[in-house]
Protein backbone atom coordinates (compact mmCIF):
# COMPACT_ATOMS: atom_id res chain seq x y z
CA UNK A 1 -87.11 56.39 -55.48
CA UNK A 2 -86.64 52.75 -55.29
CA UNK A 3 -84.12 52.39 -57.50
CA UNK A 4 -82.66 54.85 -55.73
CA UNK A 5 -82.99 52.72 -52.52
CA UNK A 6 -81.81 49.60 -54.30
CA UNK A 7 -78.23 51.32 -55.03
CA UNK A 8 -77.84 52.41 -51.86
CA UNK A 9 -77.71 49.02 -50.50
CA UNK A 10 -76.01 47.65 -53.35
CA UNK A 11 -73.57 50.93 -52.26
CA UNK A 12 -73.94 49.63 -48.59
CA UNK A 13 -72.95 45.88 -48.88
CA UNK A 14 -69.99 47.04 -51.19
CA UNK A 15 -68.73 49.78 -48.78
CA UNK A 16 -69.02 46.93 -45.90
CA UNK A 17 -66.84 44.64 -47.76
CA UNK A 18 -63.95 47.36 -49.04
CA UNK A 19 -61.25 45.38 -46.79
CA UNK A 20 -61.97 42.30 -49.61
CA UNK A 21 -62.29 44.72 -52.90
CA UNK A 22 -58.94 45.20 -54.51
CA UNK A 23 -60.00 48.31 -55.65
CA UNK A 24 -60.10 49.71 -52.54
CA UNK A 25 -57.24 51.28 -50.75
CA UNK A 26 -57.91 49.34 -47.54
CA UNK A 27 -58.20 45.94 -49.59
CA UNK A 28 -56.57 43.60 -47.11
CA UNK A 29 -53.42 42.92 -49.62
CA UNK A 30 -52.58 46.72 -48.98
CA UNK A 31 -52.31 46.64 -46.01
CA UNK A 32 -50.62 43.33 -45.47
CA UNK A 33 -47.37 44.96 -47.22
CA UNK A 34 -48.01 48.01 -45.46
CA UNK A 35 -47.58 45.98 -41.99
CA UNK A 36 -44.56 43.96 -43.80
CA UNK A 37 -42.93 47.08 -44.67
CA UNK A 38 -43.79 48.16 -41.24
CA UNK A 39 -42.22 45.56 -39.65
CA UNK A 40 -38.94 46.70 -41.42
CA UNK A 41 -39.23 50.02 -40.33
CA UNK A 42 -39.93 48.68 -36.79
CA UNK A 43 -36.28 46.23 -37.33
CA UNK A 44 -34.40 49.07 -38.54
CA UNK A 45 -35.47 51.46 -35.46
CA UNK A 46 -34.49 48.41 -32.67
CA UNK A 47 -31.50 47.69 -34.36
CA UNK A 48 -30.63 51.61 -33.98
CA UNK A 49 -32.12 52.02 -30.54
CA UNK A 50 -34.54 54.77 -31.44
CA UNK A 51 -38.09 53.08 -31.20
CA UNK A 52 -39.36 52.99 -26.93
CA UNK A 53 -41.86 50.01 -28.72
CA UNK A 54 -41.80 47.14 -26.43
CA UNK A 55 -43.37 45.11 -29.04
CA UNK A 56 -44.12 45.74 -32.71
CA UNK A 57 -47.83 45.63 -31.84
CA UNK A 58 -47.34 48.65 -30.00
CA UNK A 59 -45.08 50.52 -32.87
CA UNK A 60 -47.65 49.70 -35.07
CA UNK A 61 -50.44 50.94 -32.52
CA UNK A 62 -49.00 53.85 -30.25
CA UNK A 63 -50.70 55.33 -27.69
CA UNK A 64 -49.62 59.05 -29.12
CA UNK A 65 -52.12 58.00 -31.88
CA UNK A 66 -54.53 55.74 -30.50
CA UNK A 67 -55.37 58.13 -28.01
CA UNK A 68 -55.53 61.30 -30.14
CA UNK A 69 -59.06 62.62 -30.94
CA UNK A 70 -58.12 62.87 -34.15
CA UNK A 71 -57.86 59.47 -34.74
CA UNK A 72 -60.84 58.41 -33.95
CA UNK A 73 -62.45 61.50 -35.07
CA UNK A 74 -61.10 60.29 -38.43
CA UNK A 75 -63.10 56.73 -38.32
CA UNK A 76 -66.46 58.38 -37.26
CA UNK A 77 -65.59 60.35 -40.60
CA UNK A 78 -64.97 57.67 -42.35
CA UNK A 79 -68.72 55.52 -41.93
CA UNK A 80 -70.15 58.96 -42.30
CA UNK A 81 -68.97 60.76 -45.66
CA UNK A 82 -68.71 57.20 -47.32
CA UNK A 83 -72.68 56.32 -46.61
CA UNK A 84 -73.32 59.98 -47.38
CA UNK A 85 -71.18 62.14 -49.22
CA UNK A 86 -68.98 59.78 -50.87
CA UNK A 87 -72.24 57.70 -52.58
CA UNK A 88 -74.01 61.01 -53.94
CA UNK A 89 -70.57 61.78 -55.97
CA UNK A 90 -70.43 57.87 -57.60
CA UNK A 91 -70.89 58.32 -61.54
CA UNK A 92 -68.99 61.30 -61.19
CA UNK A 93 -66.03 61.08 -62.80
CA UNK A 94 -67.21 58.35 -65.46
CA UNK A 95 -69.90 60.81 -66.62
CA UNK A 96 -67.19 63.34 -67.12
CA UNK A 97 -65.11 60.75 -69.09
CA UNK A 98 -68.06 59.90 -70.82
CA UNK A 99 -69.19 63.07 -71.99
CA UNK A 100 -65.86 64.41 -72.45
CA UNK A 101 -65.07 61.84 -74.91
CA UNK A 102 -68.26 62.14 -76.81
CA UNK A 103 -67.00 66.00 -77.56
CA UNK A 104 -63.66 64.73 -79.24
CA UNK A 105 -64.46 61.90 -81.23
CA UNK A 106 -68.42 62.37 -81.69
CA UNK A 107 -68.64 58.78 -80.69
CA UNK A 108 -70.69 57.35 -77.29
CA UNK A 109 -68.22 55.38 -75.47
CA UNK A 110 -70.81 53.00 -74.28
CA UNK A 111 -71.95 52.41 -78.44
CA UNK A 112 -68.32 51.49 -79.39
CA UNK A 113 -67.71 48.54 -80.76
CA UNK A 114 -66.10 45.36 -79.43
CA UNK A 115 -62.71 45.76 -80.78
CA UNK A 116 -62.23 48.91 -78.48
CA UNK A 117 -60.77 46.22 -75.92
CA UNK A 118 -58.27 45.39 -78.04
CA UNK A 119 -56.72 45.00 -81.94
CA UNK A 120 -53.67 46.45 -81.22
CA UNK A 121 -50.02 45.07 -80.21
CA UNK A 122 -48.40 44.78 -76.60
CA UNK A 123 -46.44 48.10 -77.70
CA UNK A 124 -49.39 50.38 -78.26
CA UNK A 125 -51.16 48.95 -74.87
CA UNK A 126 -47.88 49.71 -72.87
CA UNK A 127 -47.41 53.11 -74.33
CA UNK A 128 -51.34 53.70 -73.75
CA UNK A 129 -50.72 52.31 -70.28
CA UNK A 130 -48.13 54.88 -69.20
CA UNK A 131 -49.35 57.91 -70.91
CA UNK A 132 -52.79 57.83 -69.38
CA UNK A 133 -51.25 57.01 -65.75
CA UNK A 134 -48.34 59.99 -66.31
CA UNK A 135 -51.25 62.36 -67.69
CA UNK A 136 -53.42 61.51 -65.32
CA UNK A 137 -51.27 61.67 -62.52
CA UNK A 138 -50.05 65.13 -63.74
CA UNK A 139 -53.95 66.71 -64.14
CA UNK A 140 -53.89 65.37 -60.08
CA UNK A 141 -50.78 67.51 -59.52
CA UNK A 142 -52.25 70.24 -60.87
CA UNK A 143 -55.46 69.70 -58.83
CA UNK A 144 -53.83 69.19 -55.75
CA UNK A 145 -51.73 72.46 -56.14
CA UNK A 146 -54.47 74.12 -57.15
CA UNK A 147 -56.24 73.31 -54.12
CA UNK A 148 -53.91 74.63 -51.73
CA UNK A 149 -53.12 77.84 -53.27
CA UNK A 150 -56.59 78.75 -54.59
CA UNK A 151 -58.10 79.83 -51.39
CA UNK A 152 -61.77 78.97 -51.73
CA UNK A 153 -60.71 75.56 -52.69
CA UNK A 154 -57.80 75.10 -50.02
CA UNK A 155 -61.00 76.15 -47.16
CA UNK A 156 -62.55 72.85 -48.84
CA UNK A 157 -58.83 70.97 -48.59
CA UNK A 158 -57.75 71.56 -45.35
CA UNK A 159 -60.46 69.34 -43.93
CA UNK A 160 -57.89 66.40 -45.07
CA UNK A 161 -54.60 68.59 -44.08
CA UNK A 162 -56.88 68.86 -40.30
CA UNK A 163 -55.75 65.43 -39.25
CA UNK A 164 -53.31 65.95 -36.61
CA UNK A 165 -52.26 62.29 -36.39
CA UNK A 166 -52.82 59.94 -39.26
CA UNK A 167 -53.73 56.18 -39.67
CA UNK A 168 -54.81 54.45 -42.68
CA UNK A 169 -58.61 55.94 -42.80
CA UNK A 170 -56.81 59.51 -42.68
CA UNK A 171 -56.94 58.91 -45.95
CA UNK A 172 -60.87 58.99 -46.17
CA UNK A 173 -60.96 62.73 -44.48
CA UNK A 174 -61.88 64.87 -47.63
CA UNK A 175 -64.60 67.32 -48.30
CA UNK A 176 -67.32 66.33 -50.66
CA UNK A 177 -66.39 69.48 -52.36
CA UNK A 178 -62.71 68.68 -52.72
CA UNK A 179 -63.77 65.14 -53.66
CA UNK A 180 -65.86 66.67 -56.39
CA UNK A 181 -63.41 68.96 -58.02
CA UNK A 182 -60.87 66.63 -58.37
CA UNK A 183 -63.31 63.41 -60.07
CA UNK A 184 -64.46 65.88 -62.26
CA UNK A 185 -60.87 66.78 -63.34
CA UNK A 186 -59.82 63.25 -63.75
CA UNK A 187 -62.96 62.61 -65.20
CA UNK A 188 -62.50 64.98 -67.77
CA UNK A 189 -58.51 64.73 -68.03
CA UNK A 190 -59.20 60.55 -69.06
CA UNK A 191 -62.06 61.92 -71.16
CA UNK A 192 -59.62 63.97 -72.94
CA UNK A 193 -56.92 61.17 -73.38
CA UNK A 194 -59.33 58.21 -74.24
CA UNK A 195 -60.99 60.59 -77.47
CA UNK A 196 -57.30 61.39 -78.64
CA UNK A 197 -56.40 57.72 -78.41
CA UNK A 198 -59.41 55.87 -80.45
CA UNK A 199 -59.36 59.16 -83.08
CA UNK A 200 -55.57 58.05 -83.57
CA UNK A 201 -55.79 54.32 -84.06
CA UNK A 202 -59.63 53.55 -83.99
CA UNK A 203 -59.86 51.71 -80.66
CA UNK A 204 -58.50 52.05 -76.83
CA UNK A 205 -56.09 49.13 -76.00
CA UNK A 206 -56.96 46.59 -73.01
CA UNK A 207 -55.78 47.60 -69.56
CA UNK A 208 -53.39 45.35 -68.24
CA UNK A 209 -54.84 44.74 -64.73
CA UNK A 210 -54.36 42.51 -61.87
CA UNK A 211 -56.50 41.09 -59.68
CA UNK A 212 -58.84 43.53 -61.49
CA UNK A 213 -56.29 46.30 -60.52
CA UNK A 214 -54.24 48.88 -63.61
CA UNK A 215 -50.94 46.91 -62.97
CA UNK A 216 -49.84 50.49 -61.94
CA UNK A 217 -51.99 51.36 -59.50
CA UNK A 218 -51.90 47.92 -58.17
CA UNK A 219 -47.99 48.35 -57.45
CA UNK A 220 -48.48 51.34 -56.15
CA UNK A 221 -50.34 50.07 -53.50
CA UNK A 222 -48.80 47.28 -52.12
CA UNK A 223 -46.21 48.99 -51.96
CA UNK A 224 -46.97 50.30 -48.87
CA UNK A 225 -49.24 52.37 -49.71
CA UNK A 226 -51.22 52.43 -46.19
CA UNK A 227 -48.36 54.07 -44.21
CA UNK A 228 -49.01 57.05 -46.53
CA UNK A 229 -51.70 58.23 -43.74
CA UNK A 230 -49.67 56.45 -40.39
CA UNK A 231 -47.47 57.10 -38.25
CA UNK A 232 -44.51 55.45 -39.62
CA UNK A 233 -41.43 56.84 -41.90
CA UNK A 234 -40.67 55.20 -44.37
CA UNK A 235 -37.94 56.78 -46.86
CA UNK A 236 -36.51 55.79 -50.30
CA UNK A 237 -32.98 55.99 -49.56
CA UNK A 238 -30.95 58.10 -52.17
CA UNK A 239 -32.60 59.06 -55.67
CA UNK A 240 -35.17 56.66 -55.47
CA UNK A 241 -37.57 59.11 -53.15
CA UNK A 242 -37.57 61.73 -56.61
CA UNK A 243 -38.71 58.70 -58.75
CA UNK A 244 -40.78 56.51 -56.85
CA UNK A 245 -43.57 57.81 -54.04
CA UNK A 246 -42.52 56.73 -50.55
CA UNK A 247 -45.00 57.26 -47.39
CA UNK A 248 -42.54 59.75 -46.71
CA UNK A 249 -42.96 62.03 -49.42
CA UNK A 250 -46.37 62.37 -48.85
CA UNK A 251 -46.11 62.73 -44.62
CA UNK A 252 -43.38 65.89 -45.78
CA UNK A 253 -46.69 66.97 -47.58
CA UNK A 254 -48.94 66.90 -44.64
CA UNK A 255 -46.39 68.40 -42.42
CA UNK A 256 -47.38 72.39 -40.97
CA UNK A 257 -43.68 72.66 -40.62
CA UNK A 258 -43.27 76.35 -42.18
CA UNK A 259 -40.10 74.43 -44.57
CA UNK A 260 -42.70 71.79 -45.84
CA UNK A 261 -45.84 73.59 -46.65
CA UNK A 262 -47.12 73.81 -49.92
CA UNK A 263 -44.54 70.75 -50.79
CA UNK A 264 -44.82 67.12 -52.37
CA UNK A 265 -48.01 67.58 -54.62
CA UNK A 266 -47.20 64.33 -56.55
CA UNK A 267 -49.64 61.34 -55.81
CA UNK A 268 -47.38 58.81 -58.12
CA UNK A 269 -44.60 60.28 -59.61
CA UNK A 270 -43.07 62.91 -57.10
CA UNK A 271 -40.83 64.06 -60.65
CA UNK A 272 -43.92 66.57 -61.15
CA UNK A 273 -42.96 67.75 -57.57
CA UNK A 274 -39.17 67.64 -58.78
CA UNK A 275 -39.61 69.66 -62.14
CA UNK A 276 -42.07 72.15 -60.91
CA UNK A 277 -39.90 73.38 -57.78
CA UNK A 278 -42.62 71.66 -55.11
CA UNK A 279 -40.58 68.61 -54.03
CA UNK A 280 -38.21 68.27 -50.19
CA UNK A 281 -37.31 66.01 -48.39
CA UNK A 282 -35.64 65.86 -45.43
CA UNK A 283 -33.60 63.19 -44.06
CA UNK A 284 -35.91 61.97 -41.41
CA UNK A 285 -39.02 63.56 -39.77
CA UNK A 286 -37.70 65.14 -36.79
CA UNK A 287 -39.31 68.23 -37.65
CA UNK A 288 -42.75 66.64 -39.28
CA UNK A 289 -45.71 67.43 -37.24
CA UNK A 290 -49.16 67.16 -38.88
CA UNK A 291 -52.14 69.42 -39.40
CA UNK A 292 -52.52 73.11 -40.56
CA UNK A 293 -50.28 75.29 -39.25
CA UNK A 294 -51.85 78.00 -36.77
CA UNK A 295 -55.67 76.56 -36.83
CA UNK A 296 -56.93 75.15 -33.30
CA UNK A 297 -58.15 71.66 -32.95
CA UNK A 298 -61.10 72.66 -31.92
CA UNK A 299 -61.98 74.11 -35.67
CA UNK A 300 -62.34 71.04 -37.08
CA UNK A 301 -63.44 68.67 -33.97
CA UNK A 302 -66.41 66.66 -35.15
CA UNK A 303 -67.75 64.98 -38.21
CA UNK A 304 -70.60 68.10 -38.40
CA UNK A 305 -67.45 70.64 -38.56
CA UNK A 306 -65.57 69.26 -41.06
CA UNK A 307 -68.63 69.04 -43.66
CA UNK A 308 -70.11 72.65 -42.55
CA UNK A 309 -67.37 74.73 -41.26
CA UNK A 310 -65.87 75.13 -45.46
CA UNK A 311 -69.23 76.25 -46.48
CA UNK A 312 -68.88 79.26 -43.73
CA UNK A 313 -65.25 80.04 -44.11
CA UNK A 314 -65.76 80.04 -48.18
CA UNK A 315 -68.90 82.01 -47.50
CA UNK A 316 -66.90 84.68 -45.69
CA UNK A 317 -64.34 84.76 -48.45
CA UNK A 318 -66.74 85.35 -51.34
CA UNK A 319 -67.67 88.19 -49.30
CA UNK A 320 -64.48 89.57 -48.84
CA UNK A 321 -63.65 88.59 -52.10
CA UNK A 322 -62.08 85.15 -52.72
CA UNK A 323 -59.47 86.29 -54.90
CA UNK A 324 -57.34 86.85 -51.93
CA UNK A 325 -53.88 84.88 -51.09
CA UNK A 326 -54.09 81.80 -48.55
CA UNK A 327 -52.69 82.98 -45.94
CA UNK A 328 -49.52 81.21 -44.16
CA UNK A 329 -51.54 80.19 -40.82
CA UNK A 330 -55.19 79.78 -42.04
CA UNK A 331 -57.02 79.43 -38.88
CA UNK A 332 -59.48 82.07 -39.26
């Protein structure tokens, strides 16, 4: 029990200090570009005539969100499930990995020896590099569709799809049980790529990181990743939206708009969303309004809510038998 104790503060002065941990989505540097690529956005709209921002203070804080429930709803959720729910899932996915790995090449990952960070040329660490994040990226598009059309799991989803404005700690408004399935699919997905790799060529290349970051991942975020969960549109213009992931493509994805539900599953690569059929986008978000269509706010009004009401709307499934479609307005 003290141990026990002892990581939870550990867990504490770590979750107090996320704004300075590049490994965190909020890490300051994230959402530095997100305000620079903000600014743009707010440039582009004064230039055209269509933001009513006095100041680009105020575009980047409206009232209309500010002054939502939702909003700050969504930062009483976020000190609560990440001192609770959030620290009773850590080991999660890297006990997955772990044993996962173990099963294909009969080897403890933690007993391998020191050449596993490296022995192998730039070429082989590259290719490693992009097949795990493409495979890995794919096992989250399959997650992420199976989670809205699975309909015990989508009861667990729409607590994040609830939002009915967004700002960056939006992103934080998941289920512990939605949080679960999908660490324990990635988990077991990186499991499943790490065994093939060292029973192929005997070791796992080096990661290229930076600041401590997958070079990937850490490009993915500054580039603006924060306005993912905002407010603010921000399109690739052409092509570009059906190769790289703008905020856009993921507010379409949020959007109860009957022509963009059940749309932009992708979390890096919307091309999953392009071969599979799932991917829109429109050419600006006129018709975007967030939250689940036909559900009432006051379903999912308060930190209690969104942790117990799942449990009693999966609970009613089972018992009408959860094998049933989702329905197009899930409020009951």
């Amino acid at each position: 029990m003290q141990d026990f104790f002892a990581n939870y503060l550990d867990y504490v002065r770590g979750f107090l200090g996320s704004i300075f941990n590049p490994k965190q989505r909020i890490f300051v540097l994230y959402l530095a570009t997100s305000m620079i690529f903000a600014f743009g956005v707010y440039l582009a709209a004064r230039k055209a005539k269509k933001s009513e921002a006095a100041s680009f203070l105020g575009f980047l804080f409206p009232k209309s969100v500010w002054s939502h429930p939702s909003a700050w709803l969504d930062v009483r959720y976020f000190f609560f499930h990440k001192l609770i729910g959030h620290f009773l899932l850590l080991g999660v996915p890297a006990a997955a990995l772990t044993y996962v790995f173990k099963g294909v090449t009969g080897s403890h990952l933690t007993q391998l020896p020191a050449t596993v960070d490296g022995g192998v040329g730039l070429g082989i660490v590259l290719i490693y590099m992009f097949v795990t994040v493409l495979v890995g990226d794919l096992i989250g598009y399959i997650v992420h569709f199976l989670q809205h059309k699975v309909p015990i799991l989508w009861e667990f989803h729409k607590v994040h799809h609830s939002a009915e404005v967004m700002h960056p700690l939006s992103n934080y408004r998941e289920h512990p049980v939605d949080n679960l399935f999908y660490l324990l699919a990635i988990g077991v997905g990186y499991g499943v790529i790490t065994g093939v790799t060292y029973n192929l060529i005997g070791v796992l290349p080096s990661k290229i990181t930076i600041i401590g970051v997958p070079v990937l991942m850490f490009f993915f975020n500054i580039l603006a990743y924060n306005l993912r969960h905002s407010h603010i549109w921000l399109r690739w213009p052409g092509n570009w939206s059906k190769v790289f992931p703008s905020p856009a493509h993921h507010h379409v994805h949020h959007s109860c708009h009957p022509d963009h539900c059940d749309k932009n599953f992708a979390f890096m690569f919307p091309m999953w969303d392009v071969i599979f059929g799932t991917y829109t986008m429109p050419e600006d978000n006129r018709d975007v309004k967030f939250g689940v269509l036909g559900m009432k706010s006051m379903e999912m009004d308060s930190v209690w809510k969104l942790y117990a009401m799942p449990f009693a709307k999966a609970g009613r499934r089972l018992k009408r038998g959860g094998a049933q479609k989702k329905p197009r307005t899930p409020a009951e």
